[in-house]
Each structure stands twice: as C-alpha cells, then as structure tokens.
C-alpha atoms as a PDB file:
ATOM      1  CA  UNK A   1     -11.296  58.784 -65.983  1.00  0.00           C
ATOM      2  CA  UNK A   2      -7.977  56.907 -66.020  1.00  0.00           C
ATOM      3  CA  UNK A   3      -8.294  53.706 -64.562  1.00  0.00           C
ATOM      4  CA  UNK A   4      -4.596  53.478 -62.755  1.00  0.00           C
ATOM      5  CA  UNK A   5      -6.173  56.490 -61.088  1.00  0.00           C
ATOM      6  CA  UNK A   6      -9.412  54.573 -60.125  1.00  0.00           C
ATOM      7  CA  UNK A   7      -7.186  51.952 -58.447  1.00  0.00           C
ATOM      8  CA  UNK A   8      -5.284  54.436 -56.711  1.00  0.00           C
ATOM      9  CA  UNK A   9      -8.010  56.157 -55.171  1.00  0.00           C
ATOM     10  CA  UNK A  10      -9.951  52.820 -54.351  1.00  0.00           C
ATOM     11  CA  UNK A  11      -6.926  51.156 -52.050  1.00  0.00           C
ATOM     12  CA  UNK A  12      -7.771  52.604 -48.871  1.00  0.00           C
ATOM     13  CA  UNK A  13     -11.479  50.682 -49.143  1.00  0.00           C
ATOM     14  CA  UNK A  14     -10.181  47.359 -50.089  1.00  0.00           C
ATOM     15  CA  UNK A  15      -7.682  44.640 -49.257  1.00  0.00           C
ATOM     16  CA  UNK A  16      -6.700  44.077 -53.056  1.00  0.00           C
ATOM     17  CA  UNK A  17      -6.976  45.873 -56.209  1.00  0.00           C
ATOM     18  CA  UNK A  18     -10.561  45.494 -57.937  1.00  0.00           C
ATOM     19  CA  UNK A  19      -9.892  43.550 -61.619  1.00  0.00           C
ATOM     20  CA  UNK A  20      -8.918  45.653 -64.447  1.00  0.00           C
ATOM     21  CA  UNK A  21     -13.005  44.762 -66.297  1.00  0.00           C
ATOM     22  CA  UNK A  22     -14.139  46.425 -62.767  1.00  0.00           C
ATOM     23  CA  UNK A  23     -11.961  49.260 -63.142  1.00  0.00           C
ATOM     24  CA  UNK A  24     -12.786  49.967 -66.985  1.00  0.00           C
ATOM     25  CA  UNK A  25     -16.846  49.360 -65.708  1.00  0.00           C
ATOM     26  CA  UNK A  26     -16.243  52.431 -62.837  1.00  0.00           C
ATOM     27  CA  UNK A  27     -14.563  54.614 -65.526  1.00  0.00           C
ATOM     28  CA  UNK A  28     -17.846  54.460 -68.120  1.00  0.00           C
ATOM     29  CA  UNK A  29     -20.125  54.952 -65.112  1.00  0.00           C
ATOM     30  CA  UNK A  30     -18.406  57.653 -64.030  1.00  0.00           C
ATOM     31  CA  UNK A  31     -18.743  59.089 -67.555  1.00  0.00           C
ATOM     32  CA  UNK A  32     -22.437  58.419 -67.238  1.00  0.00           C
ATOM     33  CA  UNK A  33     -22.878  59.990 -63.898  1.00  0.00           C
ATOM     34  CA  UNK A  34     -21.448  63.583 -65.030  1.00  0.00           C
ATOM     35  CA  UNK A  35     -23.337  63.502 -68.347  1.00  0.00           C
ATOM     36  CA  UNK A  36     -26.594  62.888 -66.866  1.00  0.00           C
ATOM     37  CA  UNK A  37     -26.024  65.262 -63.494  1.00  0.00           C
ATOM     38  CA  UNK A  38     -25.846  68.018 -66.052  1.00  0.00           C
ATOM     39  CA  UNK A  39     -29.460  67.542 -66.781  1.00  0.00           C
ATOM     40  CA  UNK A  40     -30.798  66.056 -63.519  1.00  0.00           C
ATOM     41  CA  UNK A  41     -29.251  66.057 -59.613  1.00  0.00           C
ATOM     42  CA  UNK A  42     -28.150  62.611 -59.414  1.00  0.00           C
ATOM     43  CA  UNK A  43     -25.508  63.480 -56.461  1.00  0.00           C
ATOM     44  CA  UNK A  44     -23.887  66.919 -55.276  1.00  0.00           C
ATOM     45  CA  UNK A  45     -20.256  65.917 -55.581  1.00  0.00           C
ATOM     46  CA  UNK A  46     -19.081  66.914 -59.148  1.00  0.00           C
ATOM     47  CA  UNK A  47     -15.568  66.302 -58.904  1.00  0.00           C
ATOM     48  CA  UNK A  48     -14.125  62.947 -60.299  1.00  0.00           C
ATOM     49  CA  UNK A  49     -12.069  62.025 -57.763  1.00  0.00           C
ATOM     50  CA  UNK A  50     -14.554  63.097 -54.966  1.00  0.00           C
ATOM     51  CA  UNK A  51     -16.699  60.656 -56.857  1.00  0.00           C
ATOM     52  CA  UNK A  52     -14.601  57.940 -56.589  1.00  0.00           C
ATOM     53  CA  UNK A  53     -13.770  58.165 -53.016  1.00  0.00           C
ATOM     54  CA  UNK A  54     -16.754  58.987 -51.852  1.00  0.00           C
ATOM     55  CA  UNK A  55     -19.310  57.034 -53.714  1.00  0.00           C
ATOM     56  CA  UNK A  56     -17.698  54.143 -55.383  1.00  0.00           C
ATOM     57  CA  UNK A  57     -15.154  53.331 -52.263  1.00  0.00           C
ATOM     58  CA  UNK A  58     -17.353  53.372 -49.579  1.00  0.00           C
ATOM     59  CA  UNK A  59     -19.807  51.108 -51.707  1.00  0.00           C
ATOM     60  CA  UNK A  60     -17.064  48.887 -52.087  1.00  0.00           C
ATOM     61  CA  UNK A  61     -16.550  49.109 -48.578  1.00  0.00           C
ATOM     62  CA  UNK A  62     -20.057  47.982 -47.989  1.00  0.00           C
ATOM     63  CA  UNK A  63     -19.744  45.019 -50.546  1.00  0.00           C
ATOM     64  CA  UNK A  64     -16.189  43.404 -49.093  1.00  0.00           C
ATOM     65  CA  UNK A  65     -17.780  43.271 -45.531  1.00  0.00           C
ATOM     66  CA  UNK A  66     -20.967  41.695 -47.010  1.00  0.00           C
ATOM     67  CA  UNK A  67     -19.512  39.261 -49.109  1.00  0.00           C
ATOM     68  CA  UNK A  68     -15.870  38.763 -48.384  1.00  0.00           C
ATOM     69  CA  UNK A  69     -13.977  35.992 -49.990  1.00  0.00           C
ATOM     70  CA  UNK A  70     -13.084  34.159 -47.205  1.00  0.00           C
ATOM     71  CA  UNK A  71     -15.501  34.946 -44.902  1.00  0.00           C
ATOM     72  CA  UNK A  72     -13.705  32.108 -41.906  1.00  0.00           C
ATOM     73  CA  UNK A  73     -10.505  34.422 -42.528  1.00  0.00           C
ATOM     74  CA  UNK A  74     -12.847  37.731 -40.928  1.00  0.00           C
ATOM     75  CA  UNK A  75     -11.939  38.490 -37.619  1.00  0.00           C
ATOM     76  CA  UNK A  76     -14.962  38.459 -35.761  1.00  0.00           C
ATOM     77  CA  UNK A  77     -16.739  41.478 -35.087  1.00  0.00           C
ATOM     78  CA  UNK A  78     -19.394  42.134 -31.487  1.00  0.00           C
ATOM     79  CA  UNK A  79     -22.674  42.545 -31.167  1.00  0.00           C
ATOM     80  CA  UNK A  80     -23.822  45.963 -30.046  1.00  0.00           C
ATOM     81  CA  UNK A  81     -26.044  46.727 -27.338  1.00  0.00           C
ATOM     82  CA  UNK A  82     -28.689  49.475 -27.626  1.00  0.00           C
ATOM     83  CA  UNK A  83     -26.486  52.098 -26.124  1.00  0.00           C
ATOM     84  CA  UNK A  84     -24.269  51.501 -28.972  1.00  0.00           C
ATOM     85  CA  UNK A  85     -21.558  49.762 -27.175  1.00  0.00           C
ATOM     86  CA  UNK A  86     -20.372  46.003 -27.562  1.00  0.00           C
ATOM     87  CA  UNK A  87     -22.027  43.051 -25.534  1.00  0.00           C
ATOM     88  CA  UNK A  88     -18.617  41.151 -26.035  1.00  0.00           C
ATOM     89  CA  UNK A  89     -21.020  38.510 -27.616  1.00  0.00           C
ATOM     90  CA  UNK A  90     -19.355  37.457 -31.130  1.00  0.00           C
ATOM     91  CA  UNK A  91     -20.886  37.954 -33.551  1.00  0.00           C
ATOM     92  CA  UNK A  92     -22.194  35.260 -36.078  1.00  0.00           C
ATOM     93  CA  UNK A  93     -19.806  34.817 -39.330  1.00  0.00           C
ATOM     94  CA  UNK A  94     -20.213  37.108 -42.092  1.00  0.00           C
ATOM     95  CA  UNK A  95     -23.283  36.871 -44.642  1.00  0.00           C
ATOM     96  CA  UNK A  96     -21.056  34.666 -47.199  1.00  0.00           C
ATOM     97  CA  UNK A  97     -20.512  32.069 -44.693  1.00  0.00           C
ATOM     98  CA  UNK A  98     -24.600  31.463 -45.225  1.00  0.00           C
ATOM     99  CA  UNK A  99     -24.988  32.201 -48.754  1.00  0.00           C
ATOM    100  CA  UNK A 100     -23.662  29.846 -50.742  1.00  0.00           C
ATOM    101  CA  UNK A 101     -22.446  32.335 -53.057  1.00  0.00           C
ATOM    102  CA  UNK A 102     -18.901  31.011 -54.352  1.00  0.00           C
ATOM    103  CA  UNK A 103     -21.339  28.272 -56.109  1.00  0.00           C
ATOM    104  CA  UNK A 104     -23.449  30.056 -57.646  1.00  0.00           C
ATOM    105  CA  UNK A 105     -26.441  28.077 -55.320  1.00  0.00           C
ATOM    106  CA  UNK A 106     -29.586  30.043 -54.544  1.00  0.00           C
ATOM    107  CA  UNK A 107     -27.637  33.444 -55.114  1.00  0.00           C
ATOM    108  CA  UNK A 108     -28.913  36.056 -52.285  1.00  0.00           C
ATOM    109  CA  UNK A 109     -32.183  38.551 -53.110  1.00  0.00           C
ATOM    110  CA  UNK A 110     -30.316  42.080 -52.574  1.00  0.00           C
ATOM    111  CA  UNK A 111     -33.015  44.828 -52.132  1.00  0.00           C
ATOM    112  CA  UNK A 112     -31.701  48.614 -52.179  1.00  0.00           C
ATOM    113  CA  UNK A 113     -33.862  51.627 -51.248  1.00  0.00           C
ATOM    114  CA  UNK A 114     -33.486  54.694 -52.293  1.00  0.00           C
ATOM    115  CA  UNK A 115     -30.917  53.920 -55.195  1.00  0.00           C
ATOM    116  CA  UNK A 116     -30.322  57.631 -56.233  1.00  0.00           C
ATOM    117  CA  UNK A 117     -27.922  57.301 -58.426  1.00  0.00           C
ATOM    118  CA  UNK A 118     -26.591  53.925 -57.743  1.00  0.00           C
ATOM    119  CA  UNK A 119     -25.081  53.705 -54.539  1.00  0.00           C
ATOM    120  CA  UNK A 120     -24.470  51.401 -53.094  1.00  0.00           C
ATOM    121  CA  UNK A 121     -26.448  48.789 -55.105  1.00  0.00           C
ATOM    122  CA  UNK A 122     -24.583  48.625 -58.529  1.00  0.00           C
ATOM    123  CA  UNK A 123     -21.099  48.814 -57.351  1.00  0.00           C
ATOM    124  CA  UNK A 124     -22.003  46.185 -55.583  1.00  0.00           C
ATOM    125  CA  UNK A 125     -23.296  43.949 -58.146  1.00  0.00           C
ATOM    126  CA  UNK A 126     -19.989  44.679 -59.812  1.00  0.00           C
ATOM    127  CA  UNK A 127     -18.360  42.977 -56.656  1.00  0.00           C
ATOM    128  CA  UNK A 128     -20.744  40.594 -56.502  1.00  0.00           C
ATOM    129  CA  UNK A 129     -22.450  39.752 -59.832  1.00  0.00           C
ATOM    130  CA  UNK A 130     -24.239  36.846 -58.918  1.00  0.00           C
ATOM    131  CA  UNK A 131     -26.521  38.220 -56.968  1.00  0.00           C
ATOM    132  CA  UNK A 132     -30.103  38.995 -57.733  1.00  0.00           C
ATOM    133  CA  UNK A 133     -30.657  42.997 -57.431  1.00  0.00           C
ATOM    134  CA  UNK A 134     -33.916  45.446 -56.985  1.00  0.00           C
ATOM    135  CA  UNK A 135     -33.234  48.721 -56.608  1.00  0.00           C
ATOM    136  CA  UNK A 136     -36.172  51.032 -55.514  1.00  0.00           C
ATOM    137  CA  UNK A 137     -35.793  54.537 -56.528  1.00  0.00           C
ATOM    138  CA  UNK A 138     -39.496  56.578 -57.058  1.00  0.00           C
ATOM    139  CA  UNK A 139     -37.791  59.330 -58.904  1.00  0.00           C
ATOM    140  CA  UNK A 140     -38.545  58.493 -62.970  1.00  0.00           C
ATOM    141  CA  UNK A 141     -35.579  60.278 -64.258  1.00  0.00           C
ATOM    142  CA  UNK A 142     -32.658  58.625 -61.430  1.00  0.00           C
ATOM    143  CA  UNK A 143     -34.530  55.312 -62.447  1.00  0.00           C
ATOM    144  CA  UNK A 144     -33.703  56.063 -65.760  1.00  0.00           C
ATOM    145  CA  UNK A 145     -30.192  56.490 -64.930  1.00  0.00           C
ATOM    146  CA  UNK A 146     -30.007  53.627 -63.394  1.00  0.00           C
ATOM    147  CA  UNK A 147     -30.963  51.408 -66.120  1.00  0.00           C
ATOM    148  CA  UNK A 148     -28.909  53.031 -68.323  1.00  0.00           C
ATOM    149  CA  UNK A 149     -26.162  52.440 -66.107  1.00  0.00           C
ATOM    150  CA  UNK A 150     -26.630  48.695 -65.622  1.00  0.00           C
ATOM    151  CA  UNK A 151     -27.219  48.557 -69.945  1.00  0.00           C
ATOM    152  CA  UNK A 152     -24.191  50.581 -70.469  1.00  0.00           C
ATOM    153  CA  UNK A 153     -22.165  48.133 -67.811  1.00  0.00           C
ATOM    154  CA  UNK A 154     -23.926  45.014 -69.264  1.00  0.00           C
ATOM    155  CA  UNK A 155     -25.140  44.303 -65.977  1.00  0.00           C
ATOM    156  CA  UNK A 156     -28.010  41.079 -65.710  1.00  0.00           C
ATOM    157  CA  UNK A 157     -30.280  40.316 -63.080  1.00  0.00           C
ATOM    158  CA  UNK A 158     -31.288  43.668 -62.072  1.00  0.00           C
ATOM    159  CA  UNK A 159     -34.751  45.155 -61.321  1.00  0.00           C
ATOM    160  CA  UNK A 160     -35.288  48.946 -61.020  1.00  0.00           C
ATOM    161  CA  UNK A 161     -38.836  49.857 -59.595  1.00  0.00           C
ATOM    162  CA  UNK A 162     -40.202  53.062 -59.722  1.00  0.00           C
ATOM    163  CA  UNK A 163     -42.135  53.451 -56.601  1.00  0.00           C
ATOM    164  CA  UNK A 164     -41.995  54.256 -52.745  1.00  0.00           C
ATOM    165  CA  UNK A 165     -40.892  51.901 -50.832  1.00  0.00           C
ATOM    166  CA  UNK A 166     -44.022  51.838 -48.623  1.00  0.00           C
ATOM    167  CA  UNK A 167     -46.298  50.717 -51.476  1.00  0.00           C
ATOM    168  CA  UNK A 168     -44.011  48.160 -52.595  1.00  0.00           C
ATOM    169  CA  UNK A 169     -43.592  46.665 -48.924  1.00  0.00           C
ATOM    170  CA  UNK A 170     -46.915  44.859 -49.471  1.00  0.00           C
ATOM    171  CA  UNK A 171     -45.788  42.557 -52.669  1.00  0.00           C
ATOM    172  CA  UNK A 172     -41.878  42.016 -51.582  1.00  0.00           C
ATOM    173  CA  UNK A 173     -42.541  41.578 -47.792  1.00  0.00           C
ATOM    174  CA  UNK A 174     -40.010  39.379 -46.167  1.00  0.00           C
ATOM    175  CA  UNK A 175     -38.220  38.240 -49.925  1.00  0.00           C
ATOM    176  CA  UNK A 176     -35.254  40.301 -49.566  1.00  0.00           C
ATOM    177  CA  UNK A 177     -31.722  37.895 -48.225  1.00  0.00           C
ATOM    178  CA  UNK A 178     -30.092  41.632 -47.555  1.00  0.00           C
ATOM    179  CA  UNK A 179     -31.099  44.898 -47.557  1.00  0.00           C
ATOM    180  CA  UNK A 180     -28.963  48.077 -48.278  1.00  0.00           C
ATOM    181  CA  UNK A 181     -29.546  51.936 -47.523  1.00  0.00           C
ATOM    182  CA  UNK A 182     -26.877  54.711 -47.642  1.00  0.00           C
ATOM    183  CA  UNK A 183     -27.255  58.822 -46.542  1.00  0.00           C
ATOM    184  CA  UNK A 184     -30.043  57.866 -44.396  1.00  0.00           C
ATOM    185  CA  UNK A 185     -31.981  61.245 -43.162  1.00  0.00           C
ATOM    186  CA  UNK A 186     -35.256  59.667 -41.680  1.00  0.00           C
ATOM    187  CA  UNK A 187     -34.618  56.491 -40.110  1.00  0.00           C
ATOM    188  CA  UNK A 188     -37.836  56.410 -37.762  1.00  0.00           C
ATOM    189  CA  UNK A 189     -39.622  56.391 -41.311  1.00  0.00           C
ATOM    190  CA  UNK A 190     -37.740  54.207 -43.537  1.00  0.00           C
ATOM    191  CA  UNK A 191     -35.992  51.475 -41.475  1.00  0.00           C
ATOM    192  CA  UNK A 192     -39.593  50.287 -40.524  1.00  0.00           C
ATOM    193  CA  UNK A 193     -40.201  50.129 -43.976  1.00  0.00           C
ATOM    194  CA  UNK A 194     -36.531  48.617 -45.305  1.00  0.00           C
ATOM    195  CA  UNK A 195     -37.630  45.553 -42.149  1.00  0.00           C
ATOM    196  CA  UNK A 196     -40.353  44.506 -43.897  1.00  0.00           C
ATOM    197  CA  UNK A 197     -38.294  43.343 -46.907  1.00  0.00           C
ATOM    198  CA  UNK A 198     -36.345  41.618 -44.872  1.00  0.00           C
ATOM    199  CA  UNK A 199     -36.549  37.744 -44.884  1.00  0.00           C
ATOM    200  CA  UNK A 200     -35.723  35.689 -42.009  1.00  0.00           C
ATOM    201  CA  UNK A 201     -31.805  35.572 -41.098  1.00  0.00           C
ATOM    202  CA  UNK A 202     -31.251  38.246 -44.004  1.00  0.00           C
ATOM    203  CA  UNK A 203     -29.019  41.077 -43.311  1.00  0.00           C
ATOM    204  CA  UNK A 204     -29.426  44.931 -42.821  1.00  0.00           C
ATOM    205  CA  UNK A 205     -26.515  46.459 -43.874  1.00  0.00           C
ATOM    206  CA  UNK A 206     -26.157  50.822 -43.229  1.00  0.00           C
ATOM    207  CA  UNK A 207     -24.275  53.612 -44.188  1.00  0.00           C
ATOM    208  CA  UNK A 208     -24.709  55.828 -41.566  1.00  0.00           C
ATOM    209  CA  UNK A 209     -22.884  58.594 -39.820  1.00  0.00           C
ATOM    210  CA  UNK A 210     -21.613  57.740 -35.976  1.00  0.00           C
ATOM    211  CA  UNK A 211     -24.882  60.144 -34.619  1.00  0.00           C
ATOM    212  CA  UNK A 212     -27.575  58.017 -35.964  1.00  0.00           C
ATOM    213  CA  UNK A 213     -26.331  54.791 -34.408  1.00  0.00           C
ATOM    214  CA  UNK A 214     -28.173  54.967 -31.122  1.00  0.00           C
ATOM    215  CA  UNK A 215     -31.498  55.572 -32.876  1.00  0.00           C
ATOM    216  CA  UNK A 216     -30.939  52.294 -35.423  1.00  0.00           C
ATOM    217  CA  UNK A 217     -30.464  50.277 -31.897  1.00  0.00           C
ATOM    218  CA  UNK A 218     -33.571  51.502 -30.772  1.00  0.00           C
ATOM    219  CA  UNK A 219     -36.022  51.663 -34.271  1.00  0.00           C
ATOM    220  CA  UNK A 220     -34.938  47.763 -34.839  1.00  0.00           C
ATOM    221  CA  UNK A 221     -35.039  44.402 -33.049  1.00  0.00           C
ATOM    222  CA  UNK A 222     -31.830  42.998 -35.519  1.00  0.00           C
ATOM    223  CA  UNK A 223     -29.083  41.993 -34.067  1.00  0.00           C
ATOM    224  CA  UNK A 224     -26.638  44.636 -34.412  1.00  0.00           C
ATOM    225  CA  UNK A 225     -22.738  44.578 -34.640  1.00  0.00           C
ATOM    226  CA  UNK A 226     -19.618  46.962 -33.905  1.00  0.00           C
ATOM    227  CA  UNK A 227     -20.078  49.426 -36.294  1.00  0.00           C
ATOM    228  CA  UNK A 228     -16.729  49.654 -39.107  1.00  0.00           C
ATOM    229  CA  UNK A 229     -15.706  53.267 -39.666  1.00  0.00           C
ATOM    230  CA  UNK A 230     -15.473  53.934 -43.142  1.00  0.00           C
ATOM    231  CA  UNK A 231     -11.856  54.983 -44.579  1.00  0.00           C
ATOM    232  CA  UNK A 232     -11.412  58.266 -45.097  1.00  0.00           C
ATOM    233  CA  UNK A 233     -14.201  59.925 -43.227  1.00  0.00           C
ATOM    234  CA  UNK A 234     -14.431  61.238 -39.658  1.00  0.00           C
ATOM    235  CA  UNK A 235     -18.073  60.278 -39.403  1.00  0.00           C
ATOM    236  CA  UNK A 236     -19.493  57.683 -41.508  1.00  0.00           C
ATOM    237  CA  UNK A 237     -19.899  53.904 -40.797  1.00  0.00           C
ATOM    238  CA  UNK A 238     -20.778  50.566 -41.939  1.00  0.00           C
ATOM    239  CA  UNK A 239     -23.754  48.916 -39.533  1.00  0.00           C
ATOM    240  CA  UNK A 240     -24.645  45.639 -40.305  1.00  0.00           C
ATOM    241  CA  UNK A 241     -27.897  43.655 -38.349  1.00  0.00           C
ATOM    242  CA  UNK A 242     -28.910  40.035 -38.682  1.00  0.00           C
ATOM    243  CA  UNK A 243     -32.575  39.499 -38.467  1.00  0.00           C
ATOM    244  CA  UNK A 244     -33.359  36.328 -36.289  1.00  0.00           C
END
C-alpha cells in the first residue's frame, strides 16, 4: 500500500506524522496481513484502507496516550467513578512520566492478550520500540503470524506464547508494567485474568466500546480515568486504569 496514503489515513489518530521507516514497516505488514487472511481469519476487515483506520490508527491511538512524548505537556485527564462518570479527582500523569523510557532505563514489561493478529501490541512496539513485548495468542497459526510479522519488520524483544492466558497467569503473575486488550467480548472472564499480570502501579490500558464501561468499573479495583473516544468511531474508546 502506498505509504503517502498510510499517512493520510493515520492523521486523525495522531498529533504528527509517524516517520517515513514506520510508514514503509505498516505497508509490508499490511502485505502480510492479506496474504496470510487468505489462508487463515486473522481479522474480518479485508479492505486496505479499512485496515488502516481501523486497526493500525486506533493502535496508534492506544500507544500516543500510553507513551506520549511529553507526557508534562498532557492535559490532565479525571478519574472515573464506578458509574462511569468523573470524580473531578486528576488524574496521575501519564505512564511515561514513570517509565523512564526516553533513556532507555528499565524499559516497561508490555503484556498483550489475545494478540489476534497484532493489535494493538506490534504497532505499538513500532511506536515504542524499546519496550519489552509478550503477546499471548493460543491460536498456533495467528501465533505464527505474528512472528512472522515481527521477523519480516525486524522487530527485537518480542515474545509470542502460545497458550491461554489463564495457564500462563501462574508463571507471569504481577511482571507485566502495562497490560493491553482490544475487541473485548467477555470481560467478567478475562479482565480477572489480564489483573493478575499486572505489577504494582502498572497500567491497564482498553479498547472498548462506550457499553462495556460500567462493567470494567465494577470487575476491577484500578483506578480508572475519563475514557478518550477513539477518532473516527461512534462507539469505541480508550480506558486506561492505574493499579495502586
């Protein structure tokens, strides 16, 4: 896919234009992702563009909000109360402001669950590429993907596991600085699990639709903030939840 088209389609989720490397990265993935969802269903949307909007923006969405570049420049967001409005508390600083990421210090422990075909886990390693990444996906074939994916984008510190999340919570309990999830159906199942990854003062981050906000407030004891409406969708949000 053209790459000035990439860009184009990508403004709405960010504040600047993603580097042309990041741009040429997208296109080969996206090359990937239609090759292999010919064999196997990696994702539903088969149109290019749909692809780009929908699965690489709103994962760059995700990855500006968890590790902007100048995180004392955010305007702070407010915690949320369990009914799903604000407190009027502030909320604490974005996650960069205690990561000391910009140094390349102790990068954070990113776990994803459910990876699929990649969302939003290796689009954000692209943002963010010194971060350590797992991604959990028990389906043998979308694991395959995915490390063909991070080969094909020369991509380093990356894990795929292929296993459920539940019988992995045992030997990565509490090790995980942030967790991600995206197209969440069963959140009374799997946002127990995705908690106990979770180390102390990591960060749940969600792509959710508006519906499912009340019952995240009430699964979890995090510290939830005002949800961020993703671009370009009527529905969908960006949750994020400290853990004390």
């Amino acid at each position: 896919m053209d790459t000035a088209r990439i860009a184009a389609l990508l403004e709405p989720f960010l504040e600047q234009s993603l580097p042309q490397s990041h741009l040429d990265q997208i296109s080969i993935y996206i090359d990937l992702l239609l090759r292999w969802n010919a064999r196997i269903n990696l994702t539903a949307i088969r149109q290019e563009e749909e692809i780009v909007t929908r699965h690489f923006g709103e994962s760059f969405f995700l990855a500006r909000h968890l590790f902007p570049e100048q995180a004392e420049g955010e305007r702070p967001m407010q915690q949320l109360n369990p009914s799903g409005g604000a407190t009027g508390v502030p909320a604490r600083p974005p996650s960069t402001g205690r990561w000391p990421l910009a140094t390349g210090k102790c990068p954070p422990r990113v776990l994803d669950i459910g990876s699929g075909a990649g969302f939003p886990a290796l689009p954000l390693k692209l943002w963010a590429p010194q971060i350590n990444l797992t991604l959990i996906e028990s389906n043998h074939k979308k694991a395959a993907f995915l490390r063909e994916v991070a080969r094909a984008l020369t991509l380093t510190n990356i894990n795929v596991l292929t296993d459920r999340a539940q019988d992995l919570a045992p030997s990565l309990s509490s090790q995980a600085d942030v967790v991600t999830l995206r197209a969440v159906e069963h959140l009374e199942t799997i946002l127990p699990q995705a908690l106990a990854f979770l180390a102390p003062k990591g960060t749940m981050a969600l792509l959710i639709t508006t519906p499912q906000i009340p019952q995240v407030l009430t699964l979890t004891n995090l510290e939830w903030h005002t949800q961020t409406n993703v671009p370009k969708s009527h529905s969908r949000v960006l949750l994020l939840g400290y853990k004390a």
